[in-house]
PDB file of N, CA and C in Angstrom:
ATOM      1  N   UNK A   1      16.975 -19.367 -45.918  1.00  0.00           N
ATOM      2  CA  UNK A   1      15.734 -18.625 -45.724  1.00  0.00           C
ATOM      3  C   UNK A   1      15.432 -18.602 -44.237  1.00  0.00           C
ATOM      4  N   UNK A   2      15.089 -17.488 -43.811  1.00  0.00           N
ATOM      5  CA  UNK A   2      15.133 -17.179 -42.440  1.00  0.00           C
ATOM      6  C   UNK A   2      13.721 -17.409 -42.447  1.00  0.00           C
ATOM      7  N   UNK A   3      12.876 -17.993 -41.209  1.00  0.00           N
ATOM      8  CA  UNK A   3      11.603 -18.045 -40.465  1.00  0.00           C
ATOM      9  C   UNK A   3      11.266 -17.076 -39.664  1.00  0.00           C
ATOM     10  N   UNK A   4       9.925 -16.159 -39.893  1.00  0.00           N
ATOM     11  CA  UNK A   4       9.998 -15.271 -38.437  1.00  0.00           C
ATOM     12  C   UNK A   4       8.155 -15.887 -37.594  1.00  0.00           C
ATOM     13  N   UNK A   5       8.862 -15.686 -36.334  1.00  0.00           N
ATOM     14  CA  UNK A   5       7.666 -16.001 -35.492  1.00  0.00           C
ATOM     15  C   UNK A   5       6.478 -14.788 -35.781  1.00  0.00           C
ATOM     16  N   UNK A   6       4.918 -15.449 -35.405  1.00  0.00           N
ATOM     17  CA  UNK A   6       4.128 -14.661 -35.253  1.00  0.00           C
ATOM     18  C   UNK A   6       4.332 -13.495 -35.004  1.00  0.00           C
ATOM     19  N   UNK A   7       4.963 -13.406 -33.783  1.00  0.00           N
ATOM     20  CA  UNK A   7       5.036 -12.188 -33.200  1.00  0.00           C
ATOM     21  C   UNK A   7       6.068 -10.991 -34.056  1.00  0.00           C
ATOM     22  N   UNK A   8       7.090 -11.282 -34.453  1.00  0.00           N
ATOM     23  CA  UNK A   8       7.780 -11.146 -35.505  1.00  0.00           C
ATOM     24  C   UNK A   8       7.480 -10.474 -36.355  1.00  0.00           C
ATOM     25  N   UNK A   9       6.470 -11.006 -37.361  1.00  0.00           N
ATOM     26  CA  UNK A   9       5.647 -10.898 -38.334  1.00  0.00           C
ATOM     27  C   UNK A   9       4.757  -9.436 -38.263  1.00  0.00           C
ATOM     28  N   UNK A  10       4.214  -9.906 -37.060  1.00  0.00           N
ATOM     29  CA  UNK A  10       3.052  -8.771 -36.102  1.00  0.00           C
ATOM     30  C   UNK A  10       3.836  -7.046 -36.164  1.00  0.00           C
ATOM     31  N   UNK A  11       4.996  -7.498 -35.717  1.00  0.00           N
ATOM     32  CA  UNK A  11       6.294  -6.228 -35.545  1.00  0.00           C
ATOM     33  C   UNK A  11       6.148  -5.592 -36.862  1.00  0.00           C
ATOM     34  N   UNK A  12       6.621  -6.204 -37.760  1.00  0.00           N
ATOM     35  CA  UNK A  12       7.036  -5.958 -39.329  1.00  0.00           C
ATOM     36  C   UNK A  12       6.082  -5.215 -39.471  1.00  0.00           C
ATOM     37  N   UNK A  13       4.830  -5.649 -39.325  1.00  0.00           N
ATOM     38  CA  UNK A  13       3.482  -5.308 -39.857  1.00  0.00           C
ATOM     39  C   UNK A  13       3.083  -3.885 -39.302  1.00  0.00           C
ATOM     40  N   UNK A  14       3.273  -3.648 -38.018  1.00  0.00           N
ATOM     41  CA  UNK A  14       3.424  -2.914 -37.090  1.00  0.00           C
ATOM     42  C   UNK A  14       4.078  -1.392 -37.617  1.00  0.00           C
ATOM     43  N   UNK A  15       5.983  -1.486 -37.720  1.00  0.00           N
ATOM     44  CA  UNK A  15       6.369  -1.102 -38.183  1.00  0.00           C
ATOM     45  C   UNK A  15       6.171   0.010 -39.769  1.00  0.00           C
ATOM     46  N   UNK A  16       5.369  -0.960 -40.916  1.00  0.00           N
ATOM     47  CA  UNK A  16       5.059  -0.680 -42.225  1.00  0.00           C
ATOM     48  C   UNK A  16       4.068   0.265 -42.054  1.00  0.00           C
ATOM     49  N   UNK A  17       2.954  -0.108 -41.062  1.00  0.00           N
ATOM     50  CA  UNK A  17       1.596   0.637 -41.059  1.00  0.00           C
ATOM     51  C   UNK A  17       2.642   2.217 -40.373  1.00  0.00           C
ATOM     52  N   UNK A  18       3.262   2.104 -39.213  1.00  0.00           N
ATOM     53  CA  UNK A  18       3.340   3.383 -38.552  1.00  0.00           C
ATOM     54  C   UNK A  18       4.608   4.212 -40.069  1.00  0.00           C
ATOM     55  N   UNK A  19       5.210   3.265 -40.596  1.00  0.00           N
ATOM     56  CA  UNK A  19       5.722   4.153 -41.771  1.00  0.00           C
ATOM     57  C   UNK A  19       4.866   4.794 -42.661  1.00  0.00           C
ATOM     58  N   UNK A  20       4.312   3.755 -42.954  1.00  0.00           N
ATOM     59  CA  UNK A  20       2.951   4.340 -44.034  1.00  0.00           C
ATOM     60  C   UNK A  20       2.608   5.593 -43.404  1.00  0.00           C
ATOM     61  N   UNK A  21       1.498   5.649 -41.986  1.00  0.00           N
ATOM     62  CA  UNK A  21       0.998   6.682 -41.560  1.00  0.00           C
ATOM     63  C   UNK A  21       1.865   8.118 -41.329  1.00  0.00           C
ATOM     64  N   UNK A  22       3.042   7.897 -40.751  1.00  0.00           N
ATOM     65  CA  UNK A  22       4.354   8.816 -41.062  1.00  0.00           C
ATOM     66  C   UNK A  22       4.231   9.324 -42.372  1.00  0.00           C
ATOM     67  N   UNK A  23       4.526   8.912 -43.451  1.00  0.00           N
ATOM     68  CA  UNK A  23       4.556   8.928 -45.210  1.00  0.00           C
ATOM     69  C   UNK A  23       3.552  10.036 -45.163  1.00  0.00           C
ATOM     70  N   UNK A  24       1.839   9.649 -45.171  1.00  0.00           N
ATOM     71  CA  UNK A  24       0.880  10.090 -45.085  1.00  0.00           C
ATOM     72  C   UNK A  24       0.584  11.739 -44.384  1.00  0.00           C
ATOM     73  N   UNK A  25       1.166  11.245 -43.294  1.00  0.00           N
ATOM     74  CA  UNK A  25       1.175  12.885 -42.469  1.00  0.00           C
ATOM     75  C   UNK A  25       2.064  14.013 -42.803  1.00  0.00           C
ATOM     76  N   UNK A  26       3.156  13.418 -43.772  1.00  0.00           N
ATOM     77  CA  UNK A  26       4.384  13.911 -43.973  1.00  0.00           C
ATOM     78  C   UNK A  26       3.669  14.754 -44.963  1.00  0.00           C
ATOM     79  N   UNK A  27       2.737  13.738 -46.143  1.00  0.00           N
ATOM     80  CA  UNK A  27       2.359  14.449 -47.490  1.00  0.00           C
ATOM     81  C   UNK A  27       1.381  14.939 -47.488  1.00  0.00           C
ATOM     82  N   UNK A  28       0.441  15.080 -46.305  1.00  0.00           N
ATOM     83  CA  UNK A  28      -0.456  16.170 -45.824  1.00  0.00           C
ATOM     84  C   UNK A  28      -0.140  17.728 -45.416  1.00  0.00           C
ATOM     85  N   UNK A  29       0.838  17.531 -44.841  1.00  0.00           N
ATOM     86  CA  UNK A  29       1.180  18.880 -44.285  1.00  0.00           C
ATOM     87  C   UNK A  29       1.932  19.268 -45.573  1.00  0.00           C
ATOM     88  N   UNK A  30       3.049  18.800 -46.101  1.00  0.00           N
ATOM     89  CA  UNK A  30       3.687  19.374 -46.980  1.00  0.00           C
ATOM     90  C   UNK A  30       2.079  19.868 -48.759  1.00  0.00           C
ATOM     91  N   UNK A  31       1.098  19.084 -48.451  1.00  0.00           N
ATOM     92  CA  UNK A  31       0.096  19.258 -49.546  1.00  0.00           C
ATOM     93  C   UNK A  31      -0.678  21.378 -48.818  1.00  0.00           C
ATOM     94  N   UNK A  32      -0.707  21.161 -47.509  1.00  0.00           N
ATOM     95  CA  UNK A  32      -1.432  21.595 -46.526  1.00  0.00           C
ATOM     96  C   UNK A  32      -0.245  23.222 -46.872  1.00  0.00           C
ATOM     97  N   UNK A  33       0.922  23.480 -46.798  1.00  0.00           N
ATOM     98  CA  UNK A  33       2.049  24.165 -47.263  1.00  0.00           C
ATOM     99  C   UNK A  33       1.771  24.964 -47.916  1.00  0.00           C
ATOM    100  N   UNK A  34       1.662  23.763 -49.688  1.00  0.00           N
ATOM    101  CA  UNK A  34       1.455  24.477 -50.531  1.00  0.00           C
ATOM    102  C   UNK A  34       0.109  25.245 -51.071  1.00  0.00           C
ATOM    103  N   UNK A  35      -0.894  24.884 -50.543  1.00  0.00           N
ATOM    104  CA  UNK A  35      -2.338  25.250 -50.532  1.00  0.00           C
ATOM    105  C   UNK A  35      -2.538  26.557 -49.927  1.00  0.00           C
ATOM    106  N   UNK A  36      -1.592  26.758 -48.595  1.00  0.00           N
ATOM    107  CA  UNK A  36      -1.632  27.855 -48.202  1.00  0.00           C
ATOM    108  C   UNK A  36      -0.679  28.760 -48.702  1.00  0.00           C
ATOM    109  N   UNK A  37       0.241  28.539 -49.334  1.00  0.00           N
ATOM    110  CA  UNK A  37       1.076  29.591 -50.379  1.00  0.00           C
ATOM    111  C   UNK A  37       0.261  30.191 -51.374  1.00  0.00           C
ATOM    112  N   UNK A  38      -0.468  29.148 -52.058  1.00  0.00           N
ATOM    113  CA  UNK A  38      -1.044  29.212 -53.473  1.00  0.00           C
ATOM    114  C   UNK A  38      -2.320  30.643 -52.637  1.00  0.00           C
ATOM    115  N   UNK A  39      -2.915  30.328 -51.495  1.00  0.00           N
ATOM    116  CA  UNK A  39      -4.167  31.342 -51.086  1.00  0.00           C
ATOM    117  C   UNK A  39      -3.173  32.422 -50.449  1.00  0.00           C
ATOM    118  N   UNK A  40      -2.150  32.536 -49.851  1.00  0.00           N
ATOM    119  CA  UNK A  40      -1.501  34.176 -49.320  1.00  0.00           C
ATOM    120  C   UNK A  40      -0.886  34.533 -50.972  1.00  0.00           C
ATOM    121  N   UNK A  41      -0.642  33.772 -51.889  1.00  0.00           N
ATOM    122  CA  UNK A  41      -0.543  34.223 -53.175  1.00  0.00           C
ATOM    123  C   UNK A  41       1.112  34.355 -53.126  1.00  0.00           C
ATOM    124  N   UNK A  42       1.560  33.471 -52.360  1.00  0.00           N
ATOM    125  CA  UNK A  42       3.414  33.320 -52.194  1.00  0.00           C
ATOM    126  C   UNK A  42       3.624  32.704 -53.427  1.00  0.00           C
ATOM    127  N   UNK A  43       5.175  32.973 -53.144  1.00  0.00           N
ATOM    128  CA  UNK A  43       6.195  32.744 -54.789  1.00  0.00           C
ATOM    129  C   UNK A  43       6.150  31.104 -54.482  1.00  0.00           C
ATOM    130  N   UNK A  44       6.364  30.273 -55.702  1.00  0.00           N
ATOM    131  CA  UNK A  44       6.505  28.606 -55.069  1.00  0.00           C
ATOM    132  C   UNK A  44       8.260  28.802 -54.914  1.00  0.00           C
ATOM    133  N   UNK A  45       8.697  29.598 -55.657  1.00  0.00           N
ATOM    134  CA  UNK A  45      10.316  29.525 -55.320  1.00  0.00           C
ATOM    135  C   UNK A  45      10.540  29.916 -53.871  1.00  0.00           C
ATOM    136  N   UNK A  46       9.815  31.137 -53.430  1.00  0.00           N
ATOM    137  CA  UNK A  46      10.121  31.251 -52.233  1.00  0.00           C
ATOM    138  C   UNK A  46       9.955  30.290 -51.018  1.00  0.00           C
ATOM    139  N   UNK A  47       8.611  29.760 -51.336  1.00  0.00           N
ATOM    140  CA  UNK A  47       8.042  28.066 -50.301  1.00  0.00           C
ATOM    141  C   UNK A  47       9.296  27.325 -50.230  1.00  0.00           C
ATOM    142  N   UNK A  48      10.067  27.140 -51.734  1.00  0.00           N
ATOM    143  CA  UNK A  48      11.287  26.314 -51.793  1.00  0.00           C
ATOM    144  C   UNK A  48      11.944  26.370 -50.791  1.00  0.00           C
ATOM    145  N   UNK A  49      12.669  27.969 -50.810  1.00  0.00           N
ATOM    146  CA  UNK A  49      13.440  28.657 -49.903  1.00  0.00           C
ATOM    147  C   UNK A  49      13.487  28.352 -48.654  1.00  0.00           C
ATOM    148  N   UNK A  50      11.917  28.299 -48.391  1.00  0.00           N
ATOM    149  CA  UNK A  50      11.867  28.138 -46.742  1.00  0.00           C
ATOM    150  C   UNK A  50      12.141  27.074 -46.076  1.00  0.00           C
ATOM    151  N   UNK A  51      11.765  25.700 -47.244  1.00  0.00           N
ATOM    152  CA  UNK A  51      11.728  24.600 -46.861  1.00  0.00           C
ATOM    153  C   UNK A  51      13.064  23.751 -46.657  1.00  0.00           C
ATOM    154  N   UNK A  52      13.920  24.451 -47.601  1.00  0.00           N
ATOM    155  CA  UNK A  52      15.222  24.145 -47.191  1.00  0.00           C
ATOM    156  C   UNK A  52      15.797  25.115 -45.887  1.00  0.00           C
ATOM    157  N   UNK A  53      15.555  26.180 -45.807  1.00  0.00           N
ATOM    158  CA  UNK A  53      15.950  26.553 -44.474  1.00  0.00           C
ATOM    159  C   UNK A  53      15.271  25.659 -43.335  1.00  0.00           C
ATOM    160  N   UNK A  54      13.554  25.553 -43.388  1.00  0.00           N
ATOM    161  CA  UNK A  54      13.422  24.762 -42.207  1.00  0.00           C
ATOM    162  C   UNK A  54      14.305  23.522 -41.844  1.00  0.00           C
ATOM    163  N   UNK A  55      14.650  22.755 -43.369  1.00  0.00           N
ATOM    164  CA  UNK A  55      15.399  21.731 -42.972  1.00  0.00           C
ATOM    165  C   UNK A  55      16.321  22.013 -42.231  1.00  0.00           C
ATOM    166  N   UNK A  56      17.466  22.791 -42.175  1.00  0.00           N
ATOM    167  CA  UNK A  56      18.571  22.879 -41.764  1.00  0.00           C
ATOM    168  C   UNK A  56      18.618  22.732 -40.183  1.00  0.00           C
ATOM    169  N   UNK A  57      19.652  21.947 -39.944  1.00  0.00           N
ATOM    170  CA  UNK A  57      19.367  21.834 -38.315  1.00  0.00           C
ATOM    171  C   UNK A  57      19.736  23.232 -37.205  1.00  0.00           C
ATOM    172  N   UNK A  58      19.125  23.621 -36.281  1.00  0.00           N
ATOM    173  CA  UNK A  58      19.714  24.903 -35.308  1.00  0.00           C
ATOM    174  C   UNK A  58      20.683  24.729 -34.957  1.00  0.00           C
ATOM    175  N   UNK A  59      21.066  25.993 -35.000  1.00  0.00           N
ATOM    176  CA  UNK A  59      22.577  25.646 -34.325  1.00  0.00           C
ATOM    177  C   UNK A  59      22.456  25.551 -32.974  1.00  0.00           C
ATOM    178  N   UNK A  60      23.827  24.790 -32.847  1.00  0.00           N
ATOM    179  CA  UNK A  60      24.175  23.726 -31.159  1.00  0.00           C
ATOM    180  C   UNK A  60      24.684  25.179 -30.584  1.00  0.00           C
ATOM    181  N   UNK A  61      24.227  25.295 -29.319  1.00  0.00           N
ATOM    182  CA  UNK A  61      24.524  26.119 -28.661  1.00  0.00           C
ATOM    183  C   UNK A  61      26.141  25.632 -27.993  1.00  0.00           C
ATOM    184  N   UNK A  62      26.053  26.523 -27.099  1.00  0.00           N
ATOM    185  CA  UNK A  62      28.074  26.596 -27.316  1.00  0.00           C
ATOM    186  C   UNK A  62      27.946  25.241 -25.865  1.00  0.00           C
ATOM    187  N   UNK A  63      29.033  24.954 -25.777  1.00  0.00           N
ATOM    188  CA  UNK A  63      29.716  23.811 -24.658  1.00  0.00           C
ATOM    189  C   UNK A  63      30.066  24.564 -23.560  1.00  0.00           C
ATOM    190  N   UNK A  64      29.233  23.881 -22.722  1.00  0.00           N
ATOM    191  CA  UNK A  64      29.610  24.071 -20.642  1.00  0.00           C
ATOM    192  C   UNK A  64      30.765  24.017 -20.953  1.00  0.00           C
ATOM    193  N   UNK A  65      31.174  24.685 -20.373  1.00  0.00           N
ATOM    194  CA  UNK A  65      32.391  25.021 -19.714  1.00  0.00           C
ATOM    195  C   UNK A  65      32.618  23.963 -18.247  1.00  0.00           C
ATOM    196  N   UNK A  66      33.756  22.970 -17.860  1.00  0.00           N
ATOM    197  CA  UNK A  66      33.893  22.149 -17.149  1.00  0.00           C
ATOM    198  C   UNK A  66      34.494  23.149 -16.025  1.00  0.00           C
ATOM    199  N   UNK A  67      33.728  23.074 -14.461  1.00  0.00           N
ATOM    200  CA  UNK A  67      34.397  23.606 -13.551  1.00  0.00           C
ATOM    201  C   UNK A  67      35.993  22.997 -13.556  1.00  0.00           C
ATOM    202  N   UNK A  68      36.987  23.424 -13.051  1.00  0.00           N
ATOM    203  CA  UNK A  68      38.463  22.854 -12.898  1.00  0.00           C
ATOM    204  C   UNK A  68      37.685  22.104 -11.439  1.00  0.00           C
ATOM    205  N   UNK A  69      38.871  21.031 -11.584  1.00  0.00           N
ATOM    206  CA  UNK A  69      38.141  20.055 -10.062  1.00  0.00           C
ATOM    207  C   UNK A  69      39.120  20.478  -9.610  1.00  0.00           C
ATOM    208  N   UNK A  70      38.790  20.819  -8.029  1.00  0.00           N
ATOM    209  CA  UNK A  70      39.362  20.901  -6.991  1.00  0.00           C
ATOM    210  C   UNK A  70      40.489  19.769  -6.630  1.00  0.00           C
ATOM    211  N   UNK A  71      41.474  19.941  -5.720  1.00  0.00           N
ATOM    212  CA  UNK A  71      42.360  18.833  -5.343  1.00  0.00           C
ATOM    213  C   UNK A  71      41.134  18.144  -4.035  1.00  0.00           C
ATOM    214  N   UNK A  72      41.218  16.645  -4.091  1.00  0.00           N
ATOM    215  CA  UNK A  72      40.586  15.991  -2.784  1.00  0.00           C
ATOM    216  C   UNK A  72      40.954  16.692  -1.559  1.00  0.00           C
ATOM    217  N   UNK A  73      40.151  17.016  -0.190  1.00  0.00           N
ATOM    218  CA  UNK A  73      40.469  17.071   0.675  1.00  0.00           C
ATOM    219  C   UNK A  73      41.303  16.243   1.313  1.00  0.00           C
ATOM    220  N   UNK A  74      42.408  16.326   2.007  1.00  0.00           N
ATOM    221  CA  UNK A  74      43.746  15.601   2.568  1.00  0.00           C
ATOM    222  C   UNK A  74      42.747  14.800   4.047  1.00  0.00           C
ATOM    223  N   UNK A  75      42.254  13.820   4.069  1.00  0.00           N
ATOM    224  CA  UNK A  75      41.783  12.995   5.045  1.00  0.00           C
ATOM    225  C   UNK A  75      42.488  12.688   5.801  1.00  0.00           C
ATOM    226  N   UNK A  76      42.329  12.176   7.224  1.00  0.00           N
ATOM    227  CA  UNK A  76      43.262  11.540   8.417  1.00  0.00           C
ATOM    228  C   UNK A  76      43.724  10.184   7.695  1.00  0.00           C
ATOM    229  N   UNK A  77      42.921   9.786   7.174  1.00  0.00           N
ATOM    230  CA  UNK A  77      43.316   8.194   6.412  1.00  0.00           C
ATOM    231  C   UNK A  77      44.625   8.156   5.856  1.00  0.00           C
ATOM    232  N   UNK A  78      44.530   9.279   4.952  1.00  0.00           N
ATOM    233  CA  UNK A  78      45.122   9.832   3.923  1.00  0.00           C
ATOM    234  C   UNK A  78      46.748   9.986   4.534  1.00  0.00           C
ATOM    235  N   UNK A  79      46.469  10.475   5.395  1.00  0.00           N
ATOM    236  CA  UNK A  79      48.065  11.048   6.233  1.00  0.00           C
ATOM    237  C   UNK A  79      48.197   9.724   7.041  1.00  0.00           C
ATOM    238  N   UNK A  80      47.643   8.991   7.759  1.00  0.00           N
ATOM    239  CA  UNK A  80      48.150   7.477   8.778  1.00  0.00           C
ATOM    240  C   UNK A  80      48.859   6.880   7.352  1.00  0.00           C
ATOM    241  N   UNK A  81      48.171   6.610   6.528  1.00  0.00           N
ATOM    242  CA  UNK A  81      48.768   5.501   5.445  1.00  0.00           C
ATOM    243  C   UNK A  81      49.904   6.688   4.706  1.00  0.00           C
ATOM    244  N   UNK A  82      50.315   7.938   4.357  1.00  0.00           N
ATOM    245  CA  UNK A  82      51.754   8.408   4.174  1.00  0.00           C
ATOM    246  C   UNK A  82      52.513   7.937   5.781  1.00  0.00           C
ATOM    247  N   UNK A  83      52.333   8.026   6.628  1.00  0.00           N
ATOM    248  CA  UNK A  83      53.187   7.517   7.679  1.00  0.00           C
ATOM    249  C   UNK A  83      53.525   6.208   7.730  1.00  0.00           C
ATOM    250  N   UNK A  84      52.740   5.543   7.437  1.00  0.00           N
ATOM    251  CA  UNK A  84      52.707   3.700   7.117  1.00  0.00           C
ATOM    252  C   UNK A  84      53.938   3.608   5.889  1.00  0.00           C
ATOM    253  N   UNK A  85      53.892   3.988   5.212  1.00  0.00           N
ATOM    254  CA  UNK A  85      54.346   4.301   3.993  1.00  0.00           C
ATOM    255  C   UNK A  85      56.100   4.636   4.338  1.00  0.00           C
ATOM    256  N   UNK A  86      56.459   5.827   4.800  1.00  0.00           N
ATOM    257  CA  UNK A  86      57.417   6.296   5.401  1.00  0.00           C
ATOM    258  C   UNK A  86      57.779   5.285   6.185  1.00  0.00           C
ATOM    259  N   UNK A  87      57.194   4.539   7.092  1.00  0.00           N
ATOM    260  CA  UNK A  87      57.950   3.787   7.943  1.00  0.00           C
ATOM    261  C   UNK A  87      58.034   2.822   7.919  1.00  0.00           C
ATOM    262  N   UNK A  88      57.511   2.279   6.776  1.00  0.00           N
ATOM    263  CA  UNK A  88      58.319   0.887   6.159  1.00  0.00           C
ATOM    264  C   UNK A  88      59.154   1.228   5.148  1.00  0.00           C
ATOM    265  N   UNK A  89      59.290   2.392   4.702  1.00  0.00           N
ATOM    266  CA  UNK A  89      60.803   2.626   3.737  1.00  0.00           C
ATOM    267  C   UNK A  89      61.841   2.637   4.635  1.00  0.00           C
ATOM    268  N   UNK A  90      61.767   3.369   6.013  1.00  0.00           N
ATOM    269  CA  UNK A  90      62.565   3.794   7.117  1.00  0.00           C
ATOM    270  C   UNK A  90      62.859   2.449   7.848  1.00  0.00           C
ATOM    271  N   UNK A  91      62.140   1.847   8.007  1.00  0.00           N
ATOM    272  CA  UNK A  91      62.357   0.436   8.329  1.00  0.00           C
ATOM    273  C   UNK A  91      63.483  -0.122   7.210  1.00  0.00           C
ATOM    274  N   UNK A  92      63.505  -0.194   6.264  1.00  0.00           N
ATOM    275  CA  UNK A  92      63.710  -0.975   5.003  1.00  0.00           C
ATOM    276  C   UNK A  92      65.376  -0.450   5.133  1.00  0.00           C
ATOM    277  N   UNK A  93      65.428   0.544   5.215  1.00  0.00           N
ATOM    278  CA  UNK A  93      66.526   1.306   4.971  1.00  0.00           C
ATOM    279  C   UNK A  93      67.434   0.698   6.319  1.00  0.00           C
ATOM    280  N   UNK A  94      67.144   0.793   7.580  1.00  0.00           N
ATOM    281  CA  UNK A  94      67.673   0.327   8.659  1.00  0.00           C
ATOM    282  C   UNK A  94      68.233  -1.491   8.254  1.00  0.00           C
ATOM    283  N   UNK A  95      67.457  -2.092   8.240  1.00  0.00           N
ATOM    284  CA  UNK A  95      67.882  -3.345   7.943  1.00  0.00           C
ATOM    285  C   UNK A  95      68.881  -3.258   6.808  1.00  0.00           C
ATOM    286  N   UNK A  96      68.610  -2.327   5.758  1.00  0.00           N
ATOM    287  CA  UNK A  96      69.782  -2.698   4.719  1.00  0.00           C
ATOM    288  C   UNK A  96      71.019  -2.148   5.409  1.00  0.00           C
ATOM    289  N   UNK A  97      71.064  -1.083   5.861  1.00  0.00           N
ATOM    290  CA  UNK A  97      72.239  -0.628   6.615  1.00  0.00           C
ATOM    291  C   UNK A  97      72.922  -1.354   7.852  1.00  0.00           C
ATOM    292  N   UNK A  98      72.036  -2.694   8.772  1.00  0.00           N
ATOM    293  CA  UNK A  98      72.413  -3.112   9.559  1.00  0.00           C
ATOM    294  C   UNK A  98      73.354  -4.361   8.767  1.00  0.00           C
ATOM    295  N   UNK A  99      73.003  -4.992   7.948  1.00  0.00           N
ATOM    296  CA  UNK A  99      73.840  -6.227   6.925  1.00  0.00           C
ATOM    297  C   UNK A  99      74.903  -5.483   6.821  1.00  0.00           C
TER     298      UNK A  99
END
């Protein structure tokens, strides 16, 4: 059996009431619906109708399109360290050829 702190408790409590009041507002408007069908003198099948369309979610509009990324600009950095690079292979190569 689990213990919950005051505060805990407080949450739960918290929680139930804002469901409840949710519940409440939910079955107002949907009471509020049909009251006004019954006075424009609408079909209740048709109210049905609508209410399952309102449910339905909108459709997702279409997906951005991702620009293509560019290649990085070629930096001075960029080119010293290919030369660094080169000339310790070029190095490398000399010593093996001098053995």
């Amino acid at each position: 059996i689990q213990l919950l702190c005051g505060w805990e408790m407080m949450e739960i409590d918290v929680k139930q009431r804002n469901q409840r009041i949710r519940r409440r507002v939910r079955a107002q408007r949907m009471q509020a619906e049909r009251d006004r069908d019954v006075v424009d003198g609408g079909d209740p099948d048709s109210a049905e109708e609508e209410q399952i369309a309102a449910r339905e979610k909108p459709a997702r509009p279409p997906l951005r399109r991702k620009k293509p990324k560019e290649p990085a600009p070629l930096l001075e950095e960029d080119i010293i360290d290919g030369f660094a690079i080169l000339a310790f292979q070029i190095i490398r190569r000399f010593r093996g050829a001098s053995t």
